[in-house]
PDB file of N, CA and C in Angstrom:
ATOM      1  N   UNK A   1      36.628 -90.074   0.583  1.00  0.00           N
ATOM      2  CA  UNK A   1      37.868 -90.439  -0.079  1.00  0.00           C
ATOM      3  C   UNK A   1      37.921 -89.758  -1.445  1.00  0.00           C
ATOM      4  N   UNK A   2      39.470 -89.244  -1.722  1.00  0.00           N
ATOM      5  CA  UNK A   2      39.331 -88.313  -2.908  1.00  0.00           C
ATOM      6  C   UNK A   2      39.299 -89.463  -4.161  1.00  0.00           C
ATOM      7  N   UNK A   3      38.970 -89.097  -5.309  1.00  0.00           N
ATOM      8  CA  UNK A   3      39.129 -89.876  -6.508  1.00  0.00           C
ATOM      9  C   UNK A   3      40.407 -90.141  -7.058  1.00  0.00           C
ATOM     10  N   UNK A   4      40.801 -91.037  -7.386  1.00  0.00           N
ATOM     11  CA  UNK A   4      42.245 -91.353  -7.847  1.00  0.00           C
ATOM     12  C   UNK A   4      42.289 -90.375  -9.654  1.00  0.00           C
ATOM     13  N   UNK A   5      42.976 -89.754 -10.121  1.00  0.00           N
ATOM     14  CA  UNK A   5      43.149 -89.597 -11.080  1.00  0.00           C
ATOM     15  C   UNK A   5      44.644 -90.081 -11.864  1.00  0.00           C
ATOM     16  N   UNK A   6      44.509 -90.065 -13.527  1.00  0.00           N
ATOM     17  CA  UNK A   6      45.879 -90.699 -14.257  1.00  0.00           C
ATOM     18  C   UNK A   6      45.606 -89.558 -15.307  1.00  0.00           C
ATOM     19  N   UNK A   7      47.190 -89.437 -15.859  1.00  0.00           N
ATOM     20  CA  UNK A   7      47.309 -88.865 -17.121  1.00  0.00           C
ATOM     21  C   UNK A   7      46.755 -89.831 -17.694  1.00  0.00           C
ATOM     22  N   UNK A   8      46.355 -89.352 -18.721  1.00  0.00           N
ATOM     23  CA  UNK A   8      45.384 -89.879 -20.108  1.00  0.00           C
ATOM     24  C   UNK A   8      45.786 -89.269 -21.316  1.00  0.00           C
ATOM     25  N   UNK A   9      46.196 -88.084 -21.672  1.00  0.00           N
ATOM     26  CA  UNK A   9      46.205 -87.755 -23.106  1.00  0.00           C
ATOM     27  C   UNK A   9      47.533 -88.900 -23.158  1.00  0.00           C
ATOM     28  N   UNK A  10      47.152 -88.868 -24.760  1.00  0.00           N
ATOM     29  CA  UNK A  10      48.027 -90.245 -25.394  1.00  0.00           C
ATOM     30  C   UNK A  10      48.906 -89.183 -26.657  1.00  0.00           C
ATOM     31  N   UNK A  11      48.480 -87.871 -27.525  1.00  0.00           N
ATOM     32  CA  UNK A  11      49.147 -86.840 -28.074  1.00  0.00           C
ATOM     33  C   UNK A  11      49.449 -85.539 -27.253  1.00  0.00           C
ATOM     34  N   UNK A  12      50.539 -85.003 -28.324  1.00  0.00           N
ATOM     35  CA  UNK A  12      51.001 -83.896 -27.288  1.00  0.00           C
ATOM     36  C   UNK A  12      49.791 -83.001 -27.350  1.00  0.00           C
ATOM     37  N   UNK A  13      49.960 -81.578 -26.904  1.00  0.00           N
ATOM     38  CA  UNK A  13      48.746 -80.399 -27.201  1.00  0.00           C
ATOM     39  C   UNK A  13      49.019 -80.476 -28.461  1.00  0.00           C
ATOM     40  N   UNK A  14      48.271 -79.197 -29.597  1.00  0.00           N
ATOM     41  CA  UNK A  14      48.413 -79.049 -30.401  1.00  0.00           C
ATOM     42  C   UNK A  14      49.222 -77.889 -30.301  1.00  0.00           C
ATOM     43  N   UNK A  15      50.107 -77.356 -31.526  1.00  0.00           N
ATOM     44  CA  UNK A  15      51.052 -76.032 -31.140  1.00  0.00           C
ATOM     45  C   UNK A  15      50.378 -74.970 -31.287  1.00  0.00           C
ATOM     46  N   UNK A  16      50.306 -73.644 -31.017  1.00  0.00           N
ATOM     47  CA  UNK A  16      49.816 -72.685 -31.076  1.00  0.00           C
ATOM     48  C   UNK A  16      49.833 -71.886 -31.813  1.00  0.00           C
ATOM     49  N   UNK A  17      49.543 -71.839 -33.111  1.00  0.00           N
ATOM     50  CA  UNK A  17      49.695 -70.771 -33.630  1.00  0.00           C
ATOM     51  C   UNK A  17      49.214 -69.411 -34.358  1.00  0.00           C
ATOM     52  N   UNK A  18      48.098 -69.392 -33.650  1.00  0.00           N
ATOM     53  CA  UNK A  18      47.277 -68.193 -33.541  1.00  0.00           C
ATOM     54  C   UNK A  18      47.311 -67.352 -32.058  1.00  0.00           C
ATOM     55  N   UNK A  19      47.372 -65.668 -31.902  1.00  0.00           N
ATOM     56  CA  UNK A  19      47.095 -65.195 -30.751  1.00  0.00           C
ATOM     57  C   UNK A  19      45.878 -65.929 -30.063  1.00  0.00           C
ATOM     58  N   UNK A  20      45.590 -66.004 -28.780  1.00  0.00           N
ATOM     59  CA  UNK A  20      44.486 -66.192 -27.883  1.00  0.00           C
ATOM     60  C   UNK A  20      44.723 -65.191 -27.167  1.00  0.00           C
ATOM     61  N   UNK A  21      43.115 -65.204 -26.722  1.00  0.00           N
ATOM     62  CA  UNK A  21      43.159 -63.533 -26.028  1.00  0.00           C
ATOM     63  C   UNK A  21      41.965 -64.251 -25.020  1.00  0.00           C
ATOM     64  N   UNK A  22      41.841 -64.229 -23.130  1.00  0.00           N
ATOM     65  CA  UNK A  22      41.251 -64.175 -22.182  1.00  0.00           C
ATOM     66  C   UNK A  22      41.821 -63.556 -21.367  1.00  0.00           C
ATOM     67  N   UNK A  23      41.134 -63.161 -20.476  1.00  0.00           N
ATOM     68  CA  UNK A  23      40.669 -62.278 -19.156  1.00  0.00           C
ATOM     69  C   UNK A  23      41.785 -63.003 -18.324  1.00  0.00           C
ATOM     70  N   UNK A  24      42.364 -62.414 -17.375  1.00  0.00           N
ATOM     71  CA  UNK A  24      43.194 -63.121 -16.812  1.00  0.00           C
ATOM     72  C   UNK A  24      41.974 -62.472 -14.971  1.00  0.00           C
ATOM     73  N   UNK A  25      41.859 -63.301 -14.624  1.00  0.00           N
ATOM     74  CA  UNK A  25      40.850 -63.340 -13.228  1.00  0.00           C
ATOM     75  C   UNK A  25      41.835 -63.293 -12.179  1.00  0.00           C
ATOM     76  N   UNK A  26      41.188 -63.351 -10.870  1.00  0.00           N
ATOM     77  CA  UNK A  26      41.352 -62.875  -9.550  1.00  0.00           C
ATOM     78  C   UNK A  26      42.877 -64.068  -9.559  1.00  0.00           C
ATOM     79  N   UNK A  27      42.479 -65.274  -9.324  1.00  0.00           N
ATOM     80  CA  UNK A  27      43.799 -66.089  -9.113  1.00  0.00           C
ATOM     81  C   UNK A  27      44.725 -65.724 -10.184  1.00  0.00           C
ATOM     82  N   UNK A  28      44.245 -65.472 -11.228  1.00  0.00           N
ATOM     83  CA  UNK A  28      45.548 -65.646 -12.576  1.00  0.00           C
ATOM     84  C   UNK A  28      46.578 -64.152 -12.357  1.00  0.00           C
ATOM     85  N   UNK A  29      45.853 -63.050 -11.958  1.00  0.00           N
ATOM     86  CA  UNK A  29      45.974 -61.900 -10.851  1.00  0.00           C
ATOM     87  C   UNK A  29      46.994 -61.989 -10.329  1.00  0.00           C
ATOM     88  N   UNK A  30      46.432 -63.067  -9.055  1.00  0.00           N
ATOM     89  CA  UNK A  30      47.399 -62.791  -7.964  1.00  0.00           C
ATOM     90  C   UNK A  30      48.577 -63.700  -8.240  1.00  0.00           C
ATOM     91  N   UNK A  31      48.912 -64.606  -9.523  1.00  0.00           N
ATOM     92  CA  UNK A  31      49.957 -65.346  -9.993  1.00  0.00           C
ATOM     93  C   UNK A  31      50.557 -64.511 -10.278  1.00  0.00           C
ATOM     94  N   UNK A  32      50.463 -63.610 -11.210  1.00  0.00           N
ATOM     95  CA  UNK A  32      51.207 -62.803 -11.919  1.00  0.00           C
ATOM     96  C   UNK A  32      51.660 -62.144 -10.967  1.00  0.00           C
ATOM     97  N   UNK A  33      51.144 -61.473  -9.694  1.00  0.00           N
ATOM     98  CA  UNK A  33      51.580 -60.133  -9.412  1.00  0.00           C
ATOM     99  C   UNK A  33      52.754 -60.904  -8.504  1.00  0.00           C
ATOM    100  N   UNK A  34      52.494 -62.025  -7.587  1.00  0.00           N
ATOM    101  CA  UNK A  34      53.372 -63.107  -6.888  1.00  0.00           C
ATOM    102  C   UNK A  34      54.672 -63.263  -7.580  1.00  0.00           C
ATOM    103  N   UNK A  35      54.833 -63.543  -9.157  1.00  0.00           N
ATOM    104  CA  UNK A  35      55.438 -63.855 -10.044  1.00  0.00           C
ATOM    105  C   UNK A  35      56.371 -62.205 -10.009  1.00  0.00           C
ATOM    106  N   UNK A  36      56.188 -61.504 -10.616  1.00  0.00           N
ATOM    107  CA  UNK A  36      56.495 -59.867 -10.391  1.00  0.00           C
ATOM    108  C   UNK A  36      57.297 -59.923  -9.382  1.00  0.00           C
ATOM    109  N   UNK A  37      56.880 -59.846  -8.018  1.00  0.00           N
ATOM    110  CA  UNK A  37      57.431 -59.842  -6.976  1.00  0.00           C
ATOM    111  C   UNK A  37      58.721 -60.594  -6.443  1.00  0.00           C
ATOM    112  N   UNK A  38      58.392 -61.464  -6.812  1.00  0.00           N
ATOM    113  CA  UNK A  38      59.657 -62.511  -6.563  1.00  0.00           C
ATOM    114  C   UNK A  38      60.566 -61.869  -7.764  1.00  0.00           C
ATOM    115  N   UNK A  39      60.454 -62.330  -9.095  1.00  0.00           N
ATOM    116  CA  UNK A  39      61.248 -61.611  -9.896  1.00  0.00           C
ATOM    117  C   UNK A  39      61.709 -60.587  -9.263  1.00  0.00           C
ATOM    118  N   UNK A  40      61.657 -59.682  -9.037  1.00  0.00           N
ATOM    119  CA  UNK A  40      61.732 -58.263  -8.845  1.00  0.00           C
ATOM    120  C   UNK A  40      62.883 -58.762  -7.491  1.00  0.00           C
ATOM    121  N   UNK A  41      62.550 -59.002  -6.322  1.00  0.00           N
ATOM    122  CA  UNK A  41      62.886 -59.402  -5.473  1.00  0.00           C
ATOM    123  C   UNK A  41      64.284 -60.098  -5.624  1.00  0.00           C
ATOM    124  N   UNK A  42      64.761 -61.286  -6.415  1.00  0.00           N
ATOM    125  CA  UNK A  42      65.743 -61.890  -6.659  1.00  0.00           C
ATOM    126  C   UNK A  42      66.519 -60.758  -7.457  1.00  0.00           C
ATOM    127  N   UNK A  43      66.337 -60.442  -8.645  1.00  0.00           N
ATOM    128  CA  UNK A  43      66.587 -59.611  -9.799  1.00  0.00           C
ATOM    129  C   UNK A  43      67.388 -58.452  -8.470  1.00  0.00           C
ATOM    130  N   UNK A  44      66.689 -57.952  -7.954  1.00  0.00           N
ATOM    131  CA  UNK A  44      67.552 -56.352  -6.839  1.00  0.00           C
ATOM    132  C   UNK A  44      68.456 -56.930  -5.966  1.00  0.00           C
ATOM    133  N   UNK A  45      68.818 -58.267  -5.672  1.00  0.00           N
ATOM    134  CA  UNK A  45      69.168 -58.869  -4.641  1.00  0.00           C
ATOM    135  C   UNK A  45      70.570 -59.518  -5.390  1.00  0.00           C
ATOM    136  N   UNK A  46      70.939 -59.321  -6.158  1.00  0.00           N
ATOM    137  CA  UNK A  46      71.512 -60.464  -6.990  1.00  0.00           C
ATOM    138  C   UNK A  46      73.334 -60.423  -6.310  1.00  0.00           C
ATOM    139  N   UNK A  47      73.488 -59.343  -5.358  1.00  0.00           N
ATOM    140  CA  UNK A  47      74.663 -59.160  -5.078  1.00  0.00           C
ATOM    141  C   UNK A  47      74.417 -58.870  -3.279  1.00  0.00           C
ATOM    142  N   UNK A  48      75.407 -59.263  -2.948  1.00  0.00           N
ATOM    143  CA  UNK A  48      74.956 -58.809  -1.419  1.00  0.00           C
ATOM    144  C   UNK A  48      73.999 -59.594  -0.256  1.00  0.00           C
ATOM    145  N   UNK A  49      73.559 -60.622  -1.044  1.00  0.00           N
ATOM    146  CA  UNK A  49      72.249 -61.536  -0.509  1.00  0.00           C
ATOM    147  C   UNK A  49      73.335 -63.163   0.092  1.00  0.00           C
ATOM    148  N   UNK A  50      72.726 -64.004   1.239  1.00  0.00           N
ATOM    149  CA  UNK A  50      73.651 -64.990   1.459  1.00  0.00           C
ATOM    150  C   UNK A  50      72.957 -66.025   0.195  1.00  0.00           C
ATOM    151  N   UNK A  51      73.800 -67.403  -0.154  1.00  0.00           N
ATOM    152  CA  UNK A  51      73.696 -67.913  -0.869  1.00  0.00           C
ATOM    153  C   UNK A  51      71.766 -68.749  -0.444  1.00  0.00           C
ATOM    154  N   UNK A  52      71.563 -68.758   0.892  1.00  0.00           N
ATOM    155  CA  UNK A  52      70.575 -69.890   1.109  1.00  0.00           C
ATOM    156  C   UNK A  52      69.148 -68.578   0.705  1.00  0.00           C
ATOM    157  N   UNK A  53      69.348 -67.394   1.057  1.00  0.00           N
ATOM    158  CA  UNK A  53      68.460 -66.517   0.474  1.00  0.00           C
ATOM    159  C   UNK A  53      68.309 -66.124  -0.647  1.00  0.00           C
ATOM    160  N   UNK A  54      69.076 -66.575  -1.269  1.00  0.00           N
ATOM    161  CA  UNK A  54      69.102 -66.079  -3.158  1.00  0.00           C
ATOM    162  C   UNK A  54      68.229 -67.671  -3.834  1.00  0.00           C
ATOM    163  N   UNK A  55      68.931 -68.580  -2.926  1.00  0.00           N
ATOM    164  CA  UNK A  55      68.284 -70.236  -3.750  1.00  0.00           C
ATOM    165  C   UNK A  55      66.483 -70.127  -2.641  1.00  0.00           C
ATOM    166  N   UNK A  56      66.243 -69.128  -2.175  1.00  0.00           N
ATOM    167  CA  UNK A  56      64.904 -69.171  -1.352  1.00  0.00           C
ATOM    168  C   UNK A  56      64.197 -68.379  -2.613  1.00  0.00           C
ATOM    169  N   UNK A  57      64.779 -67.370  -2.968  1.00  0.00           N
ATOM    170  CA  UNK A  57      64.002 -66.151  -4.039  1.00  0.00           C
ATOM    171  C   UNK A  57      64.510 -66.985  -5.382  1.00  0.00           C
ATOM    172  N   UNK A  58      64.868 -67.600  -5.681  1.00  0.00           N
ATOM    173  CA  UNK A  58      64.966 -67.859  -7.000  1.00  0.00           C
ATOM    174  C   UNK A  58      63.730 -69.189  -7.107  1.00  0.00           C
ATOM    175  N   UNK A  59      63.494 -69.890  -5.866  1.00  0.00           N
ATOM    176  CA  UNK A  59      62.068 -71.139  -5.768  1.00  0.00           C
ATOM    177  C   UNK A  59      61.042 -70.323  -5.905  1.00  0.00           C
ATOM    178  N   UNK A  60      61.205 -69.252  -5.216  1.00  0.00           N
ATOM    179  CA  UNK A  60      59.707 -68.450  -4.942  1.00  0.00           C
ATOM    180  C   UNK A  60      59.775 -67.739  -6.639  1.00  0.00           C
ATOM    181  N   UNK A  61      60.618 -67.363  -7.395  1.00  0.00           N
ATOM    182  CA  UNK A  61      60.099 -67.233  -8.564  1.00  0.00           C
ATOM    183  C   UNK A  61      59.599 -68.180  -9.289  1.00  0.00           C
ATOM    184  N   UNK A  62      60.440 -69.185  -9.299  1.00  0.00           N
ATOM    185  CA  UNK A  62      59.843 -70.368 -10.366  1.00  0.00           C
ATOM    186  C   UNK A  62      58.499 -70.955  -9.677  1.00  0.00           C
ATOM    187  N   UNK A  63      58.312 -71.103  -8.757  1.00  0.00           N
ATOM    188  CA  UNK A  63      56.850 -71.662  -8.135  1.00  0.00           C
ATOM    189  C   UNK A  63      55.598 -70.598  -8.541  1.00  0.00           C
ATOM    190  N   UNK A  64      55.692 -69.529  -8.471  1.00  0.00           N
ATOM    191  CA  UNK A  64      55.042 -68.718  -8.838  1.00  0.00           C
ATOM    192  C   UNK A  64      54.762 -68.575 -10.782  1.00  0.00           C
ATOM    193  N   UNK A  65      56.070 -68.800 -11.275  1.00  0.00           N
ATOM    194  CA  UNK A  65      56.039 -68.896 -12.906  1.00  0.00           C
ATOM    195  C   UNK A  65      55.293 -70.284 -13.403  1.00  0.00           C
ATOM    196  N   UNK A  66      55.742 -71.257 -12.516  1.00  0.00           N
ATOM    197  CA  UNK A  66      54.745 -72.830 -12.881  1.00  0.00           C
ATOM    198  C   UNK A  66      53.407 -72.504 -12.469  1.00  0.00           C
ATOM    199  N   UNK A  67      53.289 -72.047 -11.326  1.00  0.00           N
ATOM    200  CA  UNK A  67      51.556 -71.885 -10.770  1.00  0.00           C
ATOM    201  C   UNK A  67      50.529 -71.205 -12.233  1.00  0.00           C
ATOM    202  N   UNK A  68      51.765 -69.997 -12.555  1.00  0.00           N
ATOM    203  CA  UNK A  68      50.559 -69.293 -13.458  1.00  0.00           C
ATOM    204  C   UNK A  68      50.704 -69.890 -14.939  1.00  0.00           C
ATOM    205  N   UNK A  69      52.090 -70.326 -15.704  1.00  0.00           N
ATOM    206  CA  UNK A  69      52.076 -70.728 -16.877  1.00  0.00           C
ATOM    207  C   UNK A  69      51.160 -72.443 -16.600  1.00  0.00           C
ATOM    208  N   UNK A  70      51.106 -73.041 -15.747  1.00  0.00           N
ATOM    209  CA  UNK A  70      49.838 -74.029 -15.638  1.00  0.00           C
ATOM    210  C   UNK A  70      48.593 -73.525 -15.972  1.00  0.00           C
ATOM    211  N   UNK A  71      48.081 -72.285 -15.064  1.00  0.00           N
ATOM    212  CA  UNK A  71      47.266 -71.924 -15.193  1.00  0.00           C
ATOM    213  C   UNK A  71      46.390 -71.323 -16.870  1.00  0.00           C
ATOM    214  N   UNK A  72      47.614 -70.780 -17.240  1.00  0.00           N
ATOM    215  CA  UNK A  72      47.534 -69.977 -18.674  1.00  0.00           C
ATOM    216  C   UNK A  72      47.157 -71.301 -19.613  1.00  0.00           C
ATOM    217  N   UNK A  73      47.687 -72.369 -18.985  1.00  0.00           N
ATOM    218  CA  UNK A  73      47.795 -74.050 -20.368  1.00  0.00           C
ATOM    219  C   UNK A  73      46.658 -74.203 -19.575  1.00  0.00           C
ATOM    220  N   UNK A  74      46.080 -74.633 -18.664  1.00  0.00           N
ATOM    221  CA  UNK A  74      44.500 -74.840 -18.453  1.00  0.00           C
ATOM    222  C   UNK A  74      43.805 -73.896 -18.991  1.00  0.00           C
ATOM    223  N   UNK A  75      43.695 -72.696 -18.890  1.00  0.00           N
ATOM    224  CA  UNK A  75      42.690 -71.734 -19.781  1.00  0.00           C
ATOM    225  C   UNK A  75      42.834 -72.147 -21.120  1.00  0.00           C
ATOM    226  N   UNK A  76      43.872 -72.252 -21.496  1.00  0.00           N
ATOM    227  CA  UNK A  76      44.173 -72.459 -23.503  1.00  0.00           C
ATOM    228  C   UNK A  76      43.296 -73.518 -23.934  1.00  0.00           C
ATOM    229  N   UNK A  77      43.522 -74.646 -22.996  1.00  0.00           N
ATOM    230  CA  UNK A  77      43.003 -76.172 -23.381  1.00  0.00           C
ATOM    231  C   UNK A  77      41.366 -75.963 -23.279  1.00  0.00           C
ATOM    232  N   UNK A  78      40.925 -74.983 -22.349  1.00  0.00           N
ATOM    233  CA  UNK A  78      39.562 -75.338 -22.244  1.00  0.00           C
ATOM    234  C   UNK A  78      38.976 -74.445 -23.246  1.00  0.00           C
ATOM    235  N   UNK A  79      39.668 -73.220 -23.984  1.00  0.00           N
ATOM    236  CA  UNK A  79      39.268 -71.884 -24.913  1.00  0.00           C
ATOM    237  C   UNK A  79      39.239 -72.871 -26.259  1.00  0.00           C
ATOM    238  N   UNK A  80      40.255 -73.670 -26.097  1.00  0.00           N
ATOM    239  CA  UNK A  80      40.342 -74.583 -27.842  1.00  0.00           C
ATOM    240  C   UNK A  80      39.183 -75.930 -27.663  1.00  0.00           C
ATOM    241  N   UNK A  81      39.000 -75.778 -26.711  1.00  0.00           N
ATOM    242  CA  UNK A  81      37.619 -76.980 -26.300  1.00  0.00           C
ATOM    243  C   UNK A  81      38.552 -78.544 -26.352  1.00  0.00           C
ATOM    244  N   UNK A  82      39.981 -78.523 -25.973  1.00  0.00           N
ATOM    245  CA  UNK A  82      41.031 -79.793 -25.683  1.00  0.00           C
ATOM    246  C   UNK A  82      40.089 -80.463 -25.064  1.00  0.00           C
ATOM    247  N   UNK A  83      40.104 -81.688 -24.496  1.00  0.00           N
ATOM    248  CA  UNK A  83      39.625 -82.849 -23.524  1.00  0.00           C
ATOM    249  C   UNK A  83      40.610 -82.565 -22.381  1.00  0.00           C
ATOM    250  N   UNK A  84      39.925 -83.007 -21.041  1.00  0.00           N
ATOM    251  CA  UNK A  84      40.717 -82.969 -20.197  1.00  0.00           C
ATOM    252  C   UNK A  84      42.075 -83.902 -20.117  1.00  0.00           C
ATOM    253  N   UNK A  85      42.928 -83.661 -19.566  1.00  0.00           N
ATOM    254  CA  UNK A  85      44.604 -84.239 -19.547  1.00  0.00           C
ATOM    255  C   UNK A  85      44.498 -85.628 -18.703  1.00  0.00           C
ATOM    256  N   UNK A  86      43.064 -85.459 -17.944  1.00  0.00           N
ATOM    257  CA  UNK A  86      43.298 -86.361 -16.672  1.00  0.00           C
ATOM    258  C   UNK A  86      41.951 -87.031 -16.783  1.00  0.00           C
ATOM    259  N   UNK A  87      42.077 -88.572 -16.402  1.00  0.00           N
ATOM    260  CA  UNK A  87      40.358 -89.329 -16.284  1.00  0.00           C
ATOM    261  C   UNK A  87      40.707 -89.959 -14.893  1.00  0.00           C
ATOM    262  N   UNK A  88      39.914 -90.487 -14.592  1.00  0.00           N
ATOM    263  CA  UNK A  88      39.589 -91.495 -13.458  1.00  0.00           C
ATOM    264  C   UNK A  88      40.052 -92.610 -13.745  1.00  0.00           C
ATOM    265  N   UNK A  89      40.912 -93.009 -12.255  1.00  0.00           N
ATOM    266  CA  UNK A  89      41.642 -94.709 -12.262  1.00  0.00           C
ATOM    267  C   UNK A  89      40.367 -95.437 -12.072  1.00  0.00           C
ATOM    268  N   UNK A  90      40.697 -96.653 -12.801  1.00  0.00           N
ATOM    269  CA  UNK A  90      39.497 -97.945 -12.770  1.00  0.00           C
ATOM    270  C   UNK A  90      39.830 -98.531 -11.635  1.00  0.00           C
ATOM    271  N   UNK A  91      38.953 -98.713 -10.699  1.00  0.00           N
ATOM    272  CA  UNK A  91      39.355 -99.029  -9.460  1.00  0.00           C
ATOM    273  C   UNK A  91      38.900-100.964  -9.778  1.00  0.00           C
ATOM    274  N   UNK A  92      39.504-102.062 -10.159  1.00  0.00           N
ATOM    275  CA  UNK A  92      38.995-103.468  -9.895  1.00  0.00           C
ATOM    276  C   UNK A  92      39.149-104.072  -9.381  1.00  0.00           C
TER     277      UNK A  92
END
């Protein structure tokens, strides 16, 4: 059985205001390039496409833009040494 988890932070992040600079790896990779694609994809399509295929490429961009800007706020939080967002439900 998986572990129950809860939001926990009680403040927002802190704001950013210095560059950060990491490696973007194999998954953060294939977000971006996913991300690209779809963009790219909707963006050439924007005329000429039926309405249920334009609202298909415009999900597949934003799913792809949440996957990796998540990803980018998990790297940040763990580079600034944040606490995790999430603890364990008290099971009583």
């Amino acid at each position: 059985m998986a572990k129950s988890r809860k939001y926990i932070r009680t403040e927002p992040p802190a704001l950013l205001t210095e560059p950060l600079t990491f490696t973007l790896d194999g998954y953060a990779l294939q977000q971006l390039n996913v991300y690209r694609q779809a963009r790219y994809a909707y963006l050439s399509s924007l005329e000429g496409v039926e309405p249920e295929e334009g609202g298909r490429l415009i999900m597949a961009r934003r799913q792809a833009a949440e996957a990796l800007a998540g990803y980018l706020a998990m790297n940040v939080q763990h580079q600034l040494g944040e606490p995790s967002d999430f603890g364990p439900i008290d099971v009583v």
